[in-house]
PDB file of N, CA and C in Angstrom:
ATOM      1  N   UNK A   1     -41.260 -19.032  58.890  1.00  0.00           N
ATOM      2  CA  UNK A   1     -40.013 -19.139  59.613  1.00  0.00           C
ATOM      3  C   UNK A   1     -38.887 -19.600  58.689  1.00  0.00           C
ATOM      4  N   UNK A   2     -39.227 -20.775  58.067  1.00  0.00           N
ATOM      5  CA  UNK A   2     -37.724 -20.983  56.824  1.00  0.00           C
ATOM      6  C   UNK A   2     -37.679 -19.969  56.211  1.00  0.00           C
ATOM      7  N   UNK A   3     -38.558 -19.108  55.486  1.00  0.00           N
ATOM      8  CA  UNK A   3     -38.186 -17.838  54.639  1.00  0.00           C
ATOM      9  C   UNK A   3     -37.023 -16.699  55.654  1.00  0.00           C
ATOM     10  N   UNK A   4     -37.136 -17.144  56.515  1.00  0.00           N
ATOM     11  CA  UNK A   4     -36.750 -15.964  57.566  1.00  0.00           C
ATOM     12  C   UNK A   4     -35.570 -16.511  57.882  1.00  0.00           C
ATOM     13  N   UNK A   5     -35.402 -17.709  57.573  1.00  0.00           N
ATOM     14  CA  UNK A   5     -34.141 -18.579  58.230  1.00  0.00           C
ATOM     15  C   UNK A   5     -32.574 -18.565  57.090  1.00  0.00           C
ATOM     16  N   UNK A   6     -33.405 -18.306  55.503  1.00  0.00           N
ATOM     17  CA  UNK A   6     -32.517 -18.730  54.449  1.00  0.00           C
ATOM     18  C   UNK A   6     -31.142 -17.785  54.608  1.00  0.00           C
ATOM     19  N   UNK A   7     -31.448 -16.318  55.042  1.00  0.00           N
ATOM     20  CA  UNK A   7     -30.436 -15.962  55.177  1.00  0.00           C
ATOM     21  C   UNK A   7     -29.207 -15.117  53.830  1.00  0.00           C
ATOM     22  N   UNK A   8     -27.874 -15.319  53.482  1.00  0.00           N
ATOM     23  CA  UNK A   8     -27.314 -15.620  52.828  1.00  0.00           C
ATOM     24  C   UNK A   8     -27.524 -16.683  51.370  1.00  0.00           C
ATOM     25  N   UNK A   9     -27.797 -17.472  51.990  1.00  0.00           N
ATOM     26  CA  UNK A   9     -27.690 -19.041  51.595  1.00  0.00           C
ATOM     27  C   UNK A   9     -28.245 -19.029  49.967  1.00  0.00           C
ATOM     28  N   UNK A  10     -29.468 -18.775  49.707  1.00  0.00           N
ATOM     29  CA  UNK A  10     -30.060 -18.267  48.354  1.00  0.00           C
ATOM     30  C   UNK A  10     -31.297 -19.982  48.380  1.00  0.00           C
ATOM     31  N   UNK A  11     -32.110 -19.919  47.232  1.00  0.00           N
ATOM     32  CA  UNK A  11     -33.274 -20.967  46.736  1.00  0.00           C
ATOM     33  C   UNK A  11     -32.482 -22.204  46.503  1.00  0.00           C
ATOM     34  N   UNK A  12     -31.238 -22.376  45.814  1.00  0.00           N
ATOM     35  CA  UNK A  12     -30.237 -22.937  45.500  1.00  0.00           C
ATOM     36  C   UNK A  12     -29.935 -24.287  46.457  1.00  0.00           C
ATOM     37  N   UNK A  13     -29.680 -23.449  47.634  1.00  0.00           N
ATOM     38  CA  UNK A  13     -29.387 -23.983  48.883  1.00  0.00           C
ATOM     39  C   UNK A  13     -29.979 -24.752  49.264  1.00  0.00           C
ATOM     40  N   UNK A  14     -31.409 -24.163  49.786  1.00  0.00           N
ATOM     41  CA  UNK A  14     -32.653 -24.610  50.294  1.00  0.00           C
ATOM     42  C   UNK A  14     -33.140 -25.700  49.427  1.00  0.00           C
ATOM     43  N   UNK A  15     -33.186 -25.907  47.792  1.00  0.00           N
ATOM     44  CA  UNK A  15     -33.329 -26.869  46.783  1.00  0.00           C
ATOM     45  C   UNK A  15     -32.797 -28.280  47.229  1.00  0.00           C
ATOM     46  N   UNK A  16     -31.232 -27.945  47.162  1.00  0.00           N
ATOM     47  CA  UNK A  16     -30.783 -28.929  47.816  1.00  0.00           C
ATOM     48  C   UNK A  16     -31.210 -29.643  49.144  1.00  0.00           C
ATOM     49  N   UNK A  17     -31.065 -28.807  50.032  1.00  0.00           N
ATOM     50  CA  UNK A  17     -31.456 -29.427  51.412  1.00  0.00           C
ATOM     51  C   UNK A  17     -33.012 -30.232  51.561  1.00  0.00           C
ATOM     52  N   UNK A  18     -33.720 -29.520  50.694  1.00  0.00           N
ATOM     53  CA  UNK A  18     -34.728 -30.110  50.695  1.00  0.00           C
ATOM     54  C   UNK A  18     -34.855 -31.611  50.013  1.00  0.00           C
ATOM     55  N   UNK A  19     -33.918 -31.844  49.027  1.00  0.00           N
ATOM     56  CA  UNK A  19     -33.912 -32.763  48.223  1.00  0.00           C
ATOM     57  C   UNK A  19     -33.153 -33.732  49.209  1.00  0.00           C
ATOM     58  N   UNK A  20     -31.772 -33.252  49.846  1.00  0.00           N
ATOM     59  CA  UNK A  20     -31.602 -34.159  50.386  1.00  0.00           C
ATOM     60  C   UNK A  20     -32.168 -35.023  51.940  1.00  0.00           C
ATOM     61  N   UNK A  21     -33.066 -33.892  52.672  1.00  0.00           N
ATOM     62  CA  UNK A  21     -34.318 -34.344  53.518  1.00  0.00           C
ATOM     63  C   UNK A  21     -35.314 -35.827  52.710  1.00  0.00           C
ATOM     64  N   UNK A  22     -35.578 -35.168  51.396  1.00  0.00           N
ATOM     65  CA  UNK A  22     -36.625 -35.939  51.375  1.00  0.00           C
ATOM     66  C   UNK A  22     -35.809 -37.546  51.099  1.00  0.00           C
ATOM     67  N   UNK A  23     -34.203 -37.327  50.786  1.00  0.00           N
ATOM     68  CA  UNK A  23     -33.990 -38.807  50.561  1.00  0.00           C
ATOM     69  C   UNK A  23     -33.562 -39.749  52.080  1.00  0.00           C
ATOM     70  N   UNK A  24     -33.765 -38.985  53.012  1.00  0.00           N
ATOM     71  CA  UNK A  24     -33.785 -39.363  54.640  1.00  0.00           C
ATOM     72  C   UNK A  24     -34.981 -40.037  54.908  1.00  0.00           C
ATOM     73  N   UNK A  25     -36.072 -39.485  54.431  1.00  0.00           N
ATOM     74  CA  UNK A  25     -37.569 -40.223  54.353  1.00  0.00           C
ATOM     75  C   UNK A  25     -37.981 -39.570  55.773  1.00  0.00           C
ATOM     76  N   UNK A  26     -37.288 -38.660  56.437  1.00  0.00           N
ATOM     77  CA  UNK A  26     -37.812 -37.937  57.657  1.00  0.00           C
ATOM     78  C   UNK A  26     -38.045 -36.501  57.262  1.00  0.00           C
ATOM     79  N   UNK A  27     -39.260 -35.891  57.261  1.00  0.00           N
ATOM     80  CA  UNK A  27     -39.060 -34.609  56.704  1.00  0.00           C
ATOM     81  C   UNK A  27     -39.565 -33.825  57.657  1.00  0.00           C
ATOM     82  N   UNK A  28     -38.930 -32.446  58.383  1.00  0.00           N
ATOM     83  CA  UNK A  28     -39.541 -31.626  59.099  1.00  0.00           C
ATOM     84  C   UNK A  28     -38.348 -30.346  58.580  1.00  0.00           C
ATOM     85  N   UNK A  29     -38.928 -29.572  59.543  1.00  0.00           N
ATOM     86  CA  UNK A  29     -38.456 -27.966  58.928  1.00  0.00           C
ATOM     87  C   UNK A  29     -36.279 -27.956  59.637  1.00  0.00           C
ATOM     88  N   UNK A  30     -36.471 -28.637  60.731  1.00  0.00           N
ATOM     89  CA  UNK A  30     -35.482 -28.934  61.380  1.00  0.00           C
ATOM     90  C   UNK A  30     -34.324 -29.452  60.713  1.00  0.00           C
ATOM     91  N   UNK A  31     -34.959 -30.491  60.436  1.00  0.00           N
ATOM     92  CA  UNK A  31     -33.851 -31.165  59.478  1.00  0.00           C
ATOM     93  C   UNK A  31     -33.045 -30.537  58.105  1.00  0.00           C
ATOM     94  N   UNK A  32     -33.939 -29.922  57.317  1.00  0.00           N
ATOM     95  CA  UNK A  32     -34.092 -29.195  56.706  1.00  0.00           C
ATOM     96  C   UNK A  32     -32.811 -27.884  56.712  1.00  0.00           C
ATOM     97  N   UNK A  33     -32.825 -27.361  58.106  1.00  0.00           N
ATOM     98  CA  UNK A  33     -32.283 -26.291  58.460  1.00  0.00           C
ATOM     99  C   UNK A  33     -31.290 -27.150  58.685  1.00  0.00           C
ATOM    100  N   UNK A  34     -30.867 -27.888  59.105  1.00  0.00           N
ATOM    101  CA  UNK A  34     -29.607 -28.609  59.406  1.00  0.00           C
ATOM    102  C   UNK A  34     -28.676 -28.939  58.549  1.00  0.00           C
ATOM    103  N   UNK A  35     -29.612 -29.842  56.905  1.00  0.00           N
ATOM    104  CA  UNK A  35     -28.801 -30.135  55.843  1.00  0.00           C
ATOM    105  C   UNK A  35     -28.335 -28.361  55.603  1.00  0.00           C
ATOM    106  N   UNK A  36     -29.213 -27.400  55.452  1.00  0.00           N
ATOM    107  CA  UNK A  36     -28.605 -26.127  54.856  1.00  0.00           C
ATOM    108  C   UNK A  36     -27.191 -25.821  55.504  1.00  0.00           C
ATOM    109  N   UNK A  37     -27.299 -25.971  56.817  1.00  0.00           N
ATOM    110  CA  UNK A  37     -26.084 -25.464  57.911  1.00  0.00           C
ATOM    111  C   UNK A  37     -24.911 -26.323  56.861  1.00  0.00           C
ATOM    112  N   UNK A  38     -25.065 -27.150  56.962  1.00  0.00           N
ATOM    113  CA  UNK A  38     -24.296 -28.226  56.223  1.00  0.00           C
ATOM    114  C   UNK A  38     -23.467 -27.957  55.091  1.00  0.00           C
ATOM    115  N   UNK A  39     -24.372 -27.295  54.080  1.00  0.00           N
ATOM    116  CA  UNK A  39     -23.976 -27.310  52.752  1.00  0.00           C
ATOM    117  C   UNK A  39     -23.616 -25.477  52.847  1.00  0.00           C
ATOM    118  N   UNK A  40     -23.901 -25.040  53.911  1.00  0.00           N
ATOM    119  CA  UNK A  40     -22.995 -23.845  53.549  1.00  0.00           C
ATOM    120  C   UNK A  40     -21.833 -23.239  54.456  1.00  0.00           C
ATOM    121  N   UNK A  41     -21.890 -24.034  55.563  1.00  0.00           N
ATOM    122  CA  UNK A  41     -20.534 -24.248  56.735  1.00  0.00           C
ATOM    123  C   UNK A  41     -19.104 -24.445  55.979  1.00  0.00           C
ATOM    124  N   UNK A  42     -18.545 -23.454  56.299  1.00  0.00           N
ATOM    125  CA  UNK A  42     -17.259 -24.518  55.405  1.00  0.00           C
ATOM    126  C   UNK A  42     -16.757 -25.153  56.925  1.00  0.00           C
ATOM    127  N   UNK A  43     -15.849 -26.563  56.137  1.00  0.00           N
ATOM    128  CA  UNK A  43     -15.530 -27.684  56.735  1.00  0.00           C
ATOM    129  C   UNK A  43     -13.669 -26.835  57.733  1.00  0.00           C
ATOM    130  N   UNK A  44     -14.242 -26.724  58.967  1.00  0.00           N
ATOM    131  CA  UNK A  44     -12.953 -26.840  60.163  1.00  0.00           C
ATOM    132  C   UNK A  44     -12.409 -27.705  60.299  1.00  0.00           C
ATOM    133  N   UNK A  45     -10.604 -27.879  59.942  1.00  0.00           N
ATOM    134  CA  UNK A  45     -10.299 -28.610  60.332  1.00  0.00           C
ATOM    135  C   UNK A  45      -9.550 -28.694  62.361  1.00  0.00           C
ATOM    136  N   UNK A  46     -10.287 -29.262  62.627  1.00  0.00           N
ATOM    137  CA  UNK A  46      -9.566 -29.656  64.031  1.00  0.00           C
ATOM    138  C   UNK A  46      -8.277 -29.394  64.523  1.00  0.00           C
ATOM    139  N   UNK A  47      -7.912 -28.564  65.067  1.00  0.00           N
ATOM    140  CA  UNK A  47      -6.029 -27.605  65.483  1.00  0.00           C
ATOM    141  C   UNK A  47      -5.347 -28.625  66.661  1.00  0.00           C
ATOM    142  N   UNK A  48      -4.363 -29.167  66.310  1.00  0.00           N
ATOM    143  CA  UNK A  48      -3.281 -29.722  67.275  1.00  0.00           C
ATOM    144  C   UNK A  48      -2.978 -29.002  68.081  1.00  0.00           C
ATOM    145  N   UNK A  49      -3.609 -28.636  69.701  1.00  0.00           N
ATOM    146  CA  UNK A  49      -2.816 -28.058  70.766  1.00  0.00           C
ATOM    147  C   UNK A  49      -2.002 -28.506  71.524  1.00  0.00           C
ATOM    148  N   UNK A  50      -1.033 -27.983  71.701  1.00  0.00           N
ATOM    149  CA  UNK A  50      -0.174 -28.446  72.940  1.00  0.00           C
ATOM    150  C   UNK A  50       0.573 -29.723  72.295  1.00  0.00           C
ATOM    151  N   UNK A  51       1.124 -30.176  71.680  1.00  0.00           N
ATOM    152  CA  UNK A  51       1.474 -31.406  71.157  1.00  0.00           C
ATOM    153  C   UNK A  51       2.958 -31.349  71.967  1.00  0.00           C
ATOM    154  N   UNK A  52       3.145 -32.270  73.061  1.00  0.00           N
ATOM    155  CA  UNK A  52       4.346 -32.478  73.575  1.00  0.00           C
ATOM    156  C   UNK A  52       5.426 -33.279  72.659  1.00  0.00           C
ATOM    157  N   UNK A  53       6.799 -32.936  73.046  1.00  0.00           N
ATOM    158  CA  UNK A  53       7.160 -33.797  72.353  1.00  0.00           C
ATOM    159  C   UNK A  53       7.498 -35.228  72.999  1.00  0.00           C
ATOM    160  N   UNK A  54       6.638 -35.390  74.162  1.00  0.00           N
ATOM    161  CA  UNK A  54       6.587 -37.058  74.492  1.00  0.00           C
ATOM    162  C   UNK A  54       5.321 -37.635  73.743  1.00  0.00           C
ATOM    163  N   UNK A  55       4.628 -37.015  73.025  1.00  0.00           N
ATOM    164  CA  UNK A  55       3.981 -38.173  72.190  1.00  0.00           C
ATOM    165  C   UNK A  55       4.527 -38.814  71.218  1.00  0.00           C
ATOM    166  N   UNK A  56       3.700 -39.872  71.300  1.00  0.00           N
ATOM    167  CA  UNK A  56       4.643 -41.423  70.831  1.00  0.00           C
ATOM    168  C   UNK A  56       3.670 -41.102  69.448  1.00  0.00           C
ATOM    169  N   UNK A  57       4.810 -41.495  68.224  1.00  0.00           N
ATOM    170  CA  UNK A  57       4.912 -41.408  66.804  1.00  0.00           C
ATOM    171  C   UNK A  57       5.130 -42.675  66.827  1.00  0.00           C
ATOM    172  N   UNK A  58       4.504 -42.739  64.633  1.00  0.00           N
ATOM    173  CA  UNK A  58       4.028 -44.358  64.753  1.00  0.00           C
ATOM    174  C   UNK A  58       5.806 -44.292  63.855  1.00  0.00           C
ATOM    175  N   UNK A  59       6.573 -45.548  64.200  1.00  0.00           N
ATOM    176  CA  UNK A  59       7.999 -45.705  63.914  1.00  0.00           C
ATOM    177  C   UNK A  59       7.560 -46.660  62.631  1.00  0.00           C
ATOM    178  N   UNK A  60       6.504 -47.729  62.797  1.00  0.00           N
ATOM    179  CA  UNK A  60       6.405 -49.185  61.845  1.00  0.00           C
ATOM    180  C   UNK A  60       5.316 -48.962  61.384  1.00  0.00           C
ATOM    181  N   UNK A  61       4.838 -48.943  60.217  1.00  0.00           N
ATOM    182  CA  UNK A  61       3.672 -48.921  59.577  1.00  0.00           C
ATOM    183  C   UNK A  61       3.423 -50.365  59.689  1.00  0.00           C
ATOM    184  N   UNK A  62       1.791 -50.369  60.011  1.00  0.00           N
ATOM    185  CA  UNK A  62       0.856 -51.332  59.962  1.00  0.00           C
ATOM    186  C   UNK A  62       1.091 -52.256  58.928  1.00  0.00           C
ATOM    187  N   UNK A  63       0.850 -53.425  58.984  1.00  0.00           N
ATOM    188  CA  UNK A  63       0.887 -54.177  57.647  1.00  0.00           C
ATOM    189  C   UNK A  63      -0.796 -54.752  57.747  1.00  0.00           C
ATOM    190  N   UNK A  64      -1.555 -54.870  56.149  1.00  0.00           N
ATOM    191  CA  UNK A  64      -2.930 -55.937  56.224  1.00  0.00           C
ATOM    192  C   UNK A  64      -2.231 -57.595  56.099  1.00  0.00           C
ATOM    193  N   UNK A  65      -3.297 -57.716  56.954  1.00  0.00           N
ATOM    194  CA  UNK A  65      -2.694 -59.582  56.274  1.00  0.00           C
ATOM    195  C   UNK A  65      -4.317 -59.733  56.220  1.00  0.00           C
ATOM    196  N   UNK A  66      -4.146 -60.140  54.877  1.00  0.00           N
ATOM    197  CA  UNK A  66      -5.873 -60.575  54.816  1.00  0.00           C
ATOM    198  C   UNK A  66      -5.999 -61.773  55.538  1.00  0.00           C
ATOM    199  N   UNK A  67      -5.087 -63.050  55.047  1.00  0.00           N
ATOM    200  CA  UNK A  67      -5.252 -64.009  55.134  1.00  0.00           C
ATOM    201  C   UNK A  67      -5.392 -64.234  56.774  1.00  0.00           C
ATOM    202  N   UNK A  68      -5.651 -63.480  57.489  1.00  0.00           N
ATOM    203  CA  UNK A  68      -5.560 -63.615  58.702  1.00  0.00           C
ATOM    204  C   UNK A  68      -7.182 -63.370  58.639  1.00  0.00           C
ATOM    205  N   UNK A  69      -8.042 -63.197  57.859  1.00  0.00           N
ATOM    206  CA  UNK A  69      -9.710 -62.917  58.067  1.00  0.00           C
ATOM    207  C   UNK A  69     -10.126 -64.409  57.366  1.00  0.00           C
ATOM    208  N   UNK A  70      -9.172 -64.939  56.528  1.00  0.00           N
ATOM    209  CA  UNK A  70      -9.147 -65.969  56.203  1.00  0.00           C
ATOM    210  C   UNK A  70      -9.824 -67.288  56.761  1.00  0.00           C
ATOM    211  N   UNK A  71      -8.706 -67.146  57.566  1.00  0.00           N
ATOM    212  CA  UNK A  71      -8.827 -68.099  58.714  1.00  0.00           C
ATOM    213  C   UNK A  71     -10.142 -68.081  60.113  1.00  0.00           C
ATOM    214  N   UNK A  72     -10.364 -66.621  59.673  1.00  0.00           N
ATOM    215  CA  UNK A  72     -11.170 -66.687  60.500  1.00  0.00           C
ATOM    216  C   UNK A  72     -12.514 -66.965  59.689  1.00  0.00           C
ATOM    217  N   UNK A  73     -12.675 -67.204  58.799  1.00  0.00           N
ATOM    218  CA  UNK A  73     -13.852 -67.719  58.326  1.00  0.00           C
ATOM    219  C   UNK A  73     -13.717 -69.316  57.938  1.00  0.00           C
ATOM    220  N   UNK A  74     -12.886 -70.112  58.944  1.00  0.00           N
ATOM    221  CA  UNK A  74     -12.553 -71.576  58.437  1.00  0.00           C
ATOM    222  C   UNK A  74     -14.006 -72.339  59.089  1.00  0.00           C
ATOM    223  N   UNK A  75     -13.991 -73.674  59.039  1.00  0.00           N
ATOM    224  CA  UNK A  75     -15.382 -74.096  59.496  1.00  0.00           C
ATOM    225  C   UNK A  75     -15.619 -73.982  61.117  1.00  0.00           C
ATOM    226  N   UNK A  76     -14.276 -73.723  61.594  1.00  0.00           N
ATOM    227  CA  UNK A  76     -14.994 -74.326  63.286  1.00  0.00           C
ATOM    228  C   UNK A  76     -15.226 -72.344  64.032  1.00  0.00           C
ATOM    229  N   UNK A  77     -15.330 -71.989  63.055  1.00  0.00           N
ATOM    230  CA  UNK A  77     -15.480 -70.485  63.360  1.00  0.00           C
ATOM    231  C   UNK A  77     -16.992 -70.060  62.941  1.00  0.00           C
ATOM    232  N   UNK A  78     -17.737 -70.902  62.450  1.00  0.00           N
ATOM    233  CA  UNK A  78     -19.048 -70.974  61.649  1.00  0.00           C
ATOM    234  C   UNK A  78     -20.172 -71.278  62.399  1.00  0.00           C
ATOM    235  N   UNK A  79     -21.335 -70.531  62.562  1.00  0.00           N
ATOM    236  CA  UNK A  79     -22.001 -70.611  63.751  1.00  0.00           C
ATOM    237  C   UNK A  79     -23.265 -71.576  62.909  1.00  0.00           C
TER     238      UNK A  79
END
């Protein structure tokens, strides 16, 4: 059944997928077929439909404050 499954794809393919199955530590024929789908799918990006123009746009970019994780690792936060 994998011989029948490769398809397009070529030994190449299947090399890979197999290699990367076995670093899952789960190995069946399934999985297998899945990494292949994988590595020869090209990547869709997702299409904006309908985008009204009442959706709300970001006006203020985010700021990090680390020091705000800071604090949260002070002692009375310590289990």
């Amino acid at each position: 059944m994998m011989a029948r499954s490769l398809g397009d794809s070529g030994l190449e393919t299947l090399e890979m997928a197999c290699d990367l199955t076995l670093q899952t530590g789960i190995i069946s024929s399934a999985i297998v077929l899945n990494e292949m789908r994988r590595l020869t799918e090209a990547a869709k990006p997702k299409t904006l439909i309908d985008i009204s123009p009442s959706t709300p746009t970001l006006t203020l970019e985010p700021l990090a404050d680390c020091s705000r994780y800071d604090t949260l690792r002070s002692e009375r936060h310590v289990h």
